[in-house]
Protein backbone atom coordinates (compact mmCIF):
# COMPACT_ATOMS: atom_id res chain seq x y z
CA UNK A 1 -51.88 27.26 -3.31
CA UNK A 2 -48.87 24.74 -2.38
CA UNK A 3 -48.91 21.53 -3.08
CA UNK A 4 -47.76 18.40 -1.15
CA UNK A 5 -45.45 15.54 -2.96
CA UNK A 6 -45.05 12.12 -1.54
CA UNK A 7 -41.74 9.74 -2.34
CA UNK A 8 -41.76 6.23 -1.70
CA UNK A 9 -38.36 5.51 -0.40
CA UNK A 10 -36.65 2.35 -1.26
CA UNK A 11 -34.32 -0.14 1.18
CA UNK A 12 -32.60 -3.05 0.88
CA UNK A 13 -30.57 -4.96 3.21
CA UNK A 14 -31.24 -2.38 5.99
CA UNK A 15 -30.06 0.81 3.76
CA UNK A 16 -31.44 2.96 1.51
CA UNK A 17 -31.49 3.04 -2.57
CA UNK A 18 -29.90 5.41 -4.19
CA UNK A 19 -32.86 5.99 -6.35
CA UNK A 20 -34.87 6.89 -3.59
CA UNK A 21 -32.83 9.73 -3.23
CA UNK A 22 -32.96 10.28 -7.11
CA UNK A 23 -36.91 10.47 -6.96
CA UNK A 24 -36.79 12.93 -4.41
CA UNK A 25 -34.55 15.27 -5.94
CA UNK A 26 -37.19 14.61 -8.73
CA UNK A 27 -39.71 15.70 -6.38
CA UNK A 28 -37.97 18.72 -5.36
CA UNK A 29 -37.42 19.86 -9.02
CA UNK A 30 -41.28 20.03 -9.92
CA UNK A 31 -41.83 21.51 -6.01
CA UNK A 32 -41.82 25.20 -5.36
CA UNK A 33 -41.09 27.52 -2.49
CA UNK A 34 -43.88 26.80 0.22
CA UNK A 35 -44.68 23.16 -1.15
CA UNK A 36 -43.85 20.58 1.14
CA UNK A 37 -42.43 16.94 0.34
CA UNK A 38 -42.76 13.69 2.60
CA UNK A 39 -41.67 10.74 2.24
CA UNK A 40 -43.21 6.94 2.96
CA UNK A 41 -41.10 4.12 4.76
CA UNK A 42 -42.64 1.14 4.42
CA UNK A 43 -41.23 -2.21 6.32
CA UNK A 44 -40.09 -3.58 9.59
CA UNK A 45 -37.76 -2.16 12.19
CA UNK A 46 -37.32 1.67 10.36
CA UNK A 47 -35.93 3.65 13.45
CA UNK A 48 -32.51 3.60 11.26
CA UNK A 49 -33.28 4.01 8.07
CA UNK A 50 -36.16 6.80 9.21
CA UNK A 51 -33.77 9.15 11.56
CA UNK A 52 -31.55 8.71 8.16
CA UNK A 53 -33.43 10.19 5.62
CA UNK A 54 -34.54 13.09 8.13
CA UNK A 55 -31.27 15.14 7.52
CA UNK A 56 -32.41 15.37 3.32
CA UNK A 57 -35.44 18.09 2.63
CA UNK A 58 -38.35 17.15 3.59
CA UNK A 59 -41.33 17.95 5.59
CA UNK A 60 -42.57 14.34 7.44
CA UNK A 61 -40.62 10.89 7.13
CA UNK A 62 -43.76 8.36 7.35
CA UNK A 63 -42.29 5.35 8.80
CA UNK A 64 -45.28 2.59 8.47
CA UNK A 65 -44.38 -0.67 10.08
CA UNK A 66 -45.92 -4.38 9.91
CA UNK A 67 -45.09 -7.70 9.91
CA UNK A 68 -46.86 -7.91 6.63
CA UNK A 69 -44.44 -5.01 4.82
CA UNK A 70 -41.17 -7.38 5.87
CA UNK A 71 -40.86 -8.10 2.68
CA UNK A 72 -42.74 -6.45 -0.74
CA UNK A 73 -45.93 -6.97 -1.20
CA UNK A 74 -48.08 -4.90 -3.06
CA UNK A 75 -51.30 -5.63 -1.92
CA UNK A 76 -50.30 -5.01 1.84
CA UNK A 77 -47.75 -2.32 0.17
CA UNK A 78 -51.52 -0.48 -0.85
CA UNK A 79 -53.48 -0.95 1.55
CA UNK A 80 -50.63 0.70 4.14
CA UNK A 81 -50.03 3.96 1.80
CA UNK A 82 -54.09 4.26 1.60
CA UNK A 83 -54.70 5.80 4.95
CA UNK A 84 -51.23 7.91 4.03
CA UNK A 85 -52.82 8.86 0.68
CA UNK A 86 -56.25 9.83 2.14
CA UNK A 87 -54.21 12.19 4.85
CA UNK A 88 -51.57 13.51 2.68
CA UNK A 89 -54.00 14.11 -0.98
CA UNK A 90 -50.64 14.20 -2.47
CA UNK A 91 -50.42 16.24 -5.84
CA UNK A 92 -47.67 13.97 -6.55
CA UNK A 93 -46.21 10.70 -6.03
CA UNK A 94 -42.74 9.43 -6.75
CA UNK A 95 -41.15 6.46 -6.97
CA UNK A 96 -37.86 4.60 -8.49
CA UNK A 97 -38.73 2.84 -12.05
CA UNK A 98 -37.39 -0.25 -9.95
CA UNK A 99 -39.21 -3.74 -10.13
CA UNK A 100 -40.78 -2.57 -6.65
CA UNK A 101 -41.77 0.98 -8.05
CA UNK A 102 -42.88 -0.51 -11.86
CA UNK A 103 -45.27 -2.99 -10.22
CA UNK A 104 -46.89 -0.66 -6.98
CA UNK A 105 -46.72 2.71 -9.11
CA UNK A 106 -50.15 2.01 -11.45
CA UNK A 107 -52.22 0.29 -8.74
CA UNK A 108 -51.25 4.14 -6.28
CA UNK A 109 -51.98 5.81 -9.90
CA UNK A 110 -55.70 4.01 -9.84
CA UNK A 111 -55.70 4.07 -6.14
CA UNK A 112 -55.68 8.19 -6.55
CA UNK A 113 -57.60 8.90 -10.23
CA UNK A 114 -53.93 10.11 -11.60
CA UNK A 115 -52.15 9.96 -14.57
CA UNK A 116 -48.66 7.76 -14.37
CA UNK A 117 -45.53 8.60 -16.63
CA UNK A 118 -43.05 6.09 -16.41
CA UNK A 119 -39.16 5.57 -16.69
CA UNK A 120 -38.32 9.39 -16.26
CA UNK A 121 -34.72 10.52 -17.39
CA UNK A 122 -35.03 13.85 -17.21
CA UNK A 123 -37.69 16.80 -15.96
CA UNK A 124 -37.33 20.43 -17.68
CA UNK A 125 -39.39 23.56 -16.06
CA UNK A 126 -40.18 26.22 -17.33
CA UNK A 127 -42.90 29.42 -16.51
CA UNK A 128 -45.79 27.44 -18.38
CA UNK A 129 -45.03 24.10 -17.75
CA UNK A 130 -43.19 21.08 -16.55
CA UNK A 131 -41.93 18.24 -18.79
CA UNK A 132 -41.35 14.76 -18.09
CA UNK A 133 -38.52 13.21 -20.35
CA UNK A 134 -38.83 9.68 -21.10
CA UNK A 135 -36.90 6.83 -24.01
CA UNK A 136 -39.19 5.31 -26.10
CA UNK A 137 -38.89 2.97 -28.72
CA UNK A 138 -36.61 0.64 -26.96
CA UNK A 139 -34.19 3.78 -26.56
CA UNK A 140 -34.53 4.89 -30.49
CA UNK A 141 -36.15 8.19 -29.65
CA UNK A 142 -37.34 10.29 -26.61
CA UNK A 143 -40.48 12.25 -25.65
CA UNK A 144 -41.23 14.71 -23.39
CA UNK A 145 -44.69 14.43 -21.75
CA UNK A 146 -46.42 16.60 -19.54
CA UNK A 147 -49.97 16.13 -17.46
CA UNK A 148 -52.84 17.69 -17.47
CA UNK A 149 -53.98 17.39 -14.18
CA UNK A 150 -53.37 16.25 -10.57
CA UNK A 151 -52.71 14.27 -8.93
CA UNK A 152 -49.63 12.83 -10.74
CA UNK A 153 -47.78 9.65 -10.11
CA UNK A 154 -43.95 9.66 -11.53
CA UNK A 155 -40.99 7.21 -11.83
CA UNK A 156 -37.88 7.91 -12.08
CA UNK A 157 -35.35 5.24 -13.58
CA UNK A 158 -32.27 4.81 -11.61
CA UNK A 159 -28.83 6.50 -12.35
CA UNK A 160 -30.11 9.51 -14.15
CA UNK A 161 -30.79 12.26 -12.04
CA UNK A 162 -27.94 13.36 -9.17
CA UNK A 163 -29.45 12.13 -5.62
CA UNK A 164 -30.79 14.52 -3.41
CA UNK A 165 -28.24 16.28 -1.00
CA UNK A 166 -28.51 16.47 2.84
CA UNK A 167 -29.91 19.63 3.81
CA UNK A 168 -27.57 22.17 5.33
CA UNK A 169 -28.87 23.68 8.66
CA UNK A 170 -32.60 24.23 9.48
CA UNK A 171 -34.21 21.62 11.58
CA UNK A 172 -34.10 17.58 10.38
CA UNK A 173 -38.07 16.50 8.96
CA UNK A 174 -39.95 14.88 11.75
CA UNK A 175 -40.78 11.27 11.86
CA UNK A 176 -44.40 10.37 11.81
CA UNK A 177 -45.12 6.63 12.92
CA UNK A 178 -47.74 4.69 11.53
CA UNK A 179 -48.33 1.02 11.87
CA UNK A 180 -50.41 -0.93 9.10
CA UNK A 181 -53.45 -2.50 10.00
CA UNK A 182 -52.94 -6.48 10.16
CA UNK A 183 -53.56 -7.71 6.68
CA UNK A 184 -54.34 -11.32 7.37
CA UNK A 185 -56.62 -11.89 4.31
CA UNK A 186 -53.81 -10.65 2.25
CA UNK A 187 -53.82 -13.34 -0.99
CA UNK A 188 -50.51 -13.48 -1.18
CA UNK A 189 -47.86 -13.77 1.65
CA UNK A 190 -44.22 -13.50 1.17
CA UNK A 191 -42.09 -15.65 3.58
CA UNK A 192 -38.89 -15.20 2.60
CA UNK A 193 -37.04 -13.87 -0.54
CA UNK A 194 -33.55 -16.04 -2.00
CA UNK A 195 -31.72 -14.03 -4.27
CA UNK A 196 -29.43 -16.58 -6.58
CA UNK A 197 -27.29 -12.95 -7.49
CA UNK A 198 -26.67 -12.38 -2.92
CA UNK A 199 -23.97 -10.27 -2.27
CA UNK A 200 -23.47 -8.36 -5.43
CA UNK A 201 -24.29 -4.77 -6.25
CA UNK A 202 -27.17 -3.87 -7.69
CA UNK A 203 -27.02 -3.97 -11.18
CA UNK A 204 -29.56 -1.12 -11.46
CA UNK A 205 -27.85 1.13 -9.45
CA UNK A 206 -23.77 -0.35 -10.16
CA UNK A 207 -21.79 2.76 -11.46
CA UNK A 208 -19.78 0.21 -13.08
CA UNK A 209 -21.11 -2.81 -14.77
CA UNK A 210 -18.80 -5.59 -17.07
CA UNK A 211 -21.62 -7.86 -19.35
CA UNK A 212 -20.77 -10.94 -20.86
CA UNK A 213 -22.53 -11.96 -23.77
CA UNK A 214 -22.76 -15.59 -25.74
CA UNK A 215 -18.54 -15.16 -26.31
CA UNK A 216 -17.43 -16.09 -22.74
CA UNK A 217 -18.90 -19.59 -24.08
CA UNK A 218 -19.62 -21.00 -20.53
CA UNK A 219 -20.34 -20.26 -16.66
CA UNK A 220 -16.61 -20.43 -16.50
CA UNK A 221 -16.12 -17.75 -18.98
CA UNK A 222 -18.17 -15.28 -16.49
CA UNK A 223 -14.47 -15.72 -14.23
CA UNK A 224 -12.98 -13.25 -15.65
CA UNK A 225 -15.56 -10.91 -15.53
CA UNK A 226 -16.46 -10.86 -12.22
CA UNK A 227 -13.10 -10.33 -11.41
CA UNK A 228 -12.87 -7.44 -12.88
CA UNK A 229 -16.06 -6.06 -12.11
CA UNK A 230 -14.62 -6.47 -8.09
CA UNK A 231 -11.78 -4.91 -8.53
CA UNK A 232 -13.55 -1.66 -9.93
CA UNK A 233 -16.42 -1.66 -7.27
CA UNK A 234 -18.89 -2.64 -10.59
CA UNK A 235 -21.25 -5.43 -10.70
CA UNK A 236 -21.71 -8.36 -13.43
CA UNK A 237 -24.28 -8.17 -16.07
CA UNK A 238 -25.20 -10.63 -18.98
CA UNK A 239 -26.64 -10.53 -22.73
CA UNK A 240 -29.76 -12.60 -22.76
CA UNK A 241 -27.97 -14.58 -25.25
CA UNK A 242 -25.57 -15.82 -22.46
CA UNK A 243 -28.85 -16.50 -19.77
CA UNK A 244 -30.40 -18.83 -22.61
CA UNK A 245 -27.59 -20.47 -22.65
CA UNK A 246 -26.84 -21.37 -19.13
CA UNK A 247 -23.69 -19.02 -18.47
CA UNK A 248 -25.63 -17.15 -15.76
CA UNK A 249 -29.11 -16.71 -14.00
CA UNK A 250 -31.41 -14.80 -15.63
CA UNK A 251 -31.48 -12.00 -12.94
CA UNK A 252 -28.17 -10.70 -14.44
CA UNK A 253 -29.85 -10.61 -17.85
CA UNK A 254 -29.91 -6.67 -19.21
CA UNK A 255 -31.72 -5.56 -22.32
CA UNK A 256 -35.21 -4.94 -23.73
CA UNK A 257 -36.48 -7.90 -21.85
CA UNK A 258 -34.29 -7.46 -18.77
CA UNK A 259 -32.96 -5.05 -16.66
CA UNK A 260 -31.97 -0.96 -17.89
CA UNK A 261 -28.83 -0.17 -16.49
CA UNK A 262 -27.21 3.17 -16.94
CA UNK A 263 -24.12 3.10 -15.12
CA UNK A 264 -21.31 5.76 -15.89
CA UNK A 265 -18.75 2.89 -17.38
CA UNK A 266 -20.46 0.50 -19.26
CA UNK A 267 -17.87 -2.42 -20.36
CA UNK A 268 -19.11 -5.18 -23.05
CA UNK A 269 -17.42 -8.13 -23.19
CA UNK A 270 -18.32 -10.73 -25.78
CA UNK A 271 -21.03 -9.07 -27.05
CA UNK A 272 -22.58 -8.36 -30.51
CA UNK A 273 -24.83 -5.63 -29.20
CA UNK A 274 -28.26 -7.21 -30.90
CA UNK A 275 -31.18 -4.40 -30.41
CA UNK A 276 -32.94 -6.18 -27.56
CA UNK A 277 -29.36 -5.68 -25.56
CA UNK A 278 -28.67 -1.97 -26.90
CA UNK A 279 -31.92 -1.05 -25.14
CA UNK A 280 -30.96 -2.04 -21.79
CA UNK A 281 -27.57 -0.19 -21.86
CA UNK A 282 -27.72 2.14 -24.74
CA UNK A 283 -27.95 5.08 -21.84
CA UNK A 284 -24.88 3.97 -20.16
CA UNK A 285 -22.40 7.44 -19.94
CA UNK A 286 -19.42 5.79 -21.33
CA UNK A 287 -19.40 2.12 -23.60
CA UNK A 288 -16.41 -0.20 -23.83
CA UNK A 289 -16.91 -3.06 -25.99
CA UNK A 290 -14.49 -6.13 -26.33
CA UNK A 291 -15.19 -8.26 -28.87
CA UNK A 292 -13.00 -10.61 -31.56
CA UNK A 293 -15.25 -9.57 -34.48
CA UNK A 294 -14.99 -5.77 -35.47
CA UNK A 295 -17.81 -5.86 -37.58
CA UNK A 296 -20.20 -6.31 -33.91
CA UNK A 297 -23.19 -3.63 -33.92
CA UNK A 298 -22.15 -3.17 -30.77
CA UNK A 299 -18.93 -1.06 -31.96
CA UNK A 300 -21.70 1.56 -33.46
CA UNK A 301 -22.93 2.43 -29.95
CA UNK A 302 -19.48 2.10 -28.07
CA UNK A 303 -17.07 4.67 -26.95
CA UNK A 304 -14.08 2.80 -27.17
CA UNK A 305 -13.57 -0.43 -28.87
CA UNK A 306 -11.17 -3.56 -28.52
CA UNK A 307 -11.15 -5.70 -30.90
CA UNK A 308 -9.71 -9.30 -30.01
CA UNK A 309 -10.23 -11.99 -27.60
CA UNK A 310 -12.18 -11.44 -24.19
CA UNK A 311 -10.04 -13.79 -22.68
CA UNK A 312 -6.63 -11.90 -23.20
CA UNK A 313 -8.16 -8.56 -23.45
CA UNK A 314 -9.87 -8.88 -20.01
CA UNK A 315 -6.85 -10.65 -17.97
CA UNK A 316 -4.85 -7.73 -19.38
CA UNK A 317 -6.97 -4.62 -18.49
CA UNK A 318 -7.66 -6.25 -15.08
CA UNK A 319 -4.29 -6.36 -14.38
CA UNK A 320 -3.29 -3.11 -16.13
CA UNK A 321 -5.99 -1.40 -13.72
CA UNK A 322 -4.76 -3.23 -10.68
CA UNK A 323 -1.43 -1.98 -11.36
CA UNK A 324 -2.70 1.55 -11.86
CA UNK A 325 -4.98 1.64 -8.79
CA UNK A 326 -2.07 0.24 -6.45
CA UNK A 327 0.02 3.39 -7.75
């Protein structure tokens, strides 16, 4: 019998994630031949961002619209997918291991009577089964989990599986418009959201990301930094040690207690590489660490190591690089 699988696509700004894109390749790897996969499009004004996701495979783009799903919410976030939940019966439901997708992901998963796994690296198939790969143990060891029933509600952390390609020829997925029934009892209502870090990439989804830790010793320090992280497309990260202190906001902070990042260039600067901060970057595809004392943990994870002064090291790769890129 086929089974139906349900993303919930991601958008910020008025464009997609990536990692929606990354959840429904995930999709399509536990799909087979004859299953169909929709997605959900939750928000205001979707025309756009709807017609664009109809060239990638899938079946129905579900473009739900309200004045209540402007901005996230997750009790008006539930109570729109509901009547999409109740039609679809999804067998599976996907989402990015984002702060959007960690926070709506259990209340779908009690919503539907399903099992959750969470923070998904990796899925392996094979004729008996299908295995979810997760980190555990702040990034010390992985697992690979598998369910015993469905329905089954998935998500997939960011920069880990390749994003879903258009599809080549056959007709584009239809758009099915929905609108959410006015939710003016809702508890909570969001009016507006200020983001302290506007303008930057998305450190979750940066291919490219230059941390500072407690050794750039001020706001200041962070100059440097973020100069380099613009002239290589990246975005700016921190060490919690360096948000305690007052260098940065706290939204930059990666580690155990922050953000995961797994970007293919990872670039610590100033660093020690405490356990707390290893476990928000540890995954990262390549490590460069900069830091005056070569005795730093964080040399033991790296895959190239400077040691000496962040503020002569980082002048002098930023302007090695800029040389480079001009040609």
């Amino acid at each position: 019998m086929s089974k139906t699988y349900l993303i919930v696509a991601e958008h910020r700004d008025g464009k997609l994630r990536r990692v929606t894109l990354e959840a429904l390749r995930a999709a399509a790897a536990v799909a087979d031949a004859g299953d169909a996969v929709h997605a959900a499009l939750l928000g205001e004004s979707l025309d756009g961002l709807a017609e664009e996701l109809t060239v990638y495979p899938l079946a129905q783009v579900h473009a739900i619209e309200g004045e209540a799903l402007r901005h996230y919410n997750p009790e008006a976030y539930v109570r729109a997918l509901v009547p999409l939940l109740d039609s679809l019966r999804p067998d599976g439901l996907f989402l990015g291991h984002t702060a959007l997708g960690r926070d709506l992901a259990p209340a779908l998963a009690a919503k539907l009577s399903a099992g959750q796994i969470s923070d998904v690296t990796a899925i392996e198939r094979d004729v008996d089964e299908t295995r979810f790969v997760r980190p555990i143990y702040a990034g010390k060891a992985i697992e690979r989990r598998t369910f015993a029933a469905y329905p089954q509600v998935v998500t997939i952390r960011p920069n880990n599986m390749p994003a879903a390609e258009p599809r080549l020829g056959g007709e584009a997925a239809t758009i099915v418009k929905r609108t959410a029934a006015p939710a003016a009892d809702l508890r909570t209502v969001v009016r507006d959201i200020v983001r302290k870090t506007a303008g930057r990439i998305d450190l979750t989804e940066a291919a490219i990301v230059v941390a500072g830790g407690r050794g750039v010793k001020s706001a200041e320090g962070f100059r440097p930094l973020e100069e380099l992280a613009e002239l290589l497309g990246g975005a700016v990260g921190a060490s919690r040690g360096a948000c305690d202190a007052g260098y940065c906001d706290y939204g930059l902070q990666i580690g155990q207690t922050g953000k995961v990042v797994t970007p293919e260039i990872y670039i610590a600067c100033g660093i020690s590489g405490a356990i707390q901060h290893l476990a928000g970057m540890s995954g990262s595809r390549i490590i460069v660490a900069i830091n005056k004392d070569p005795e730093a943990p964080i040399f033991g994870v790296a895959d190239y190591g400077i040691v000496g002064d962040l503020f002569e090291v980082v002048p002098l790769l930023t302007e090695a690089l800029r040389e480079a890129i001009a040609g």
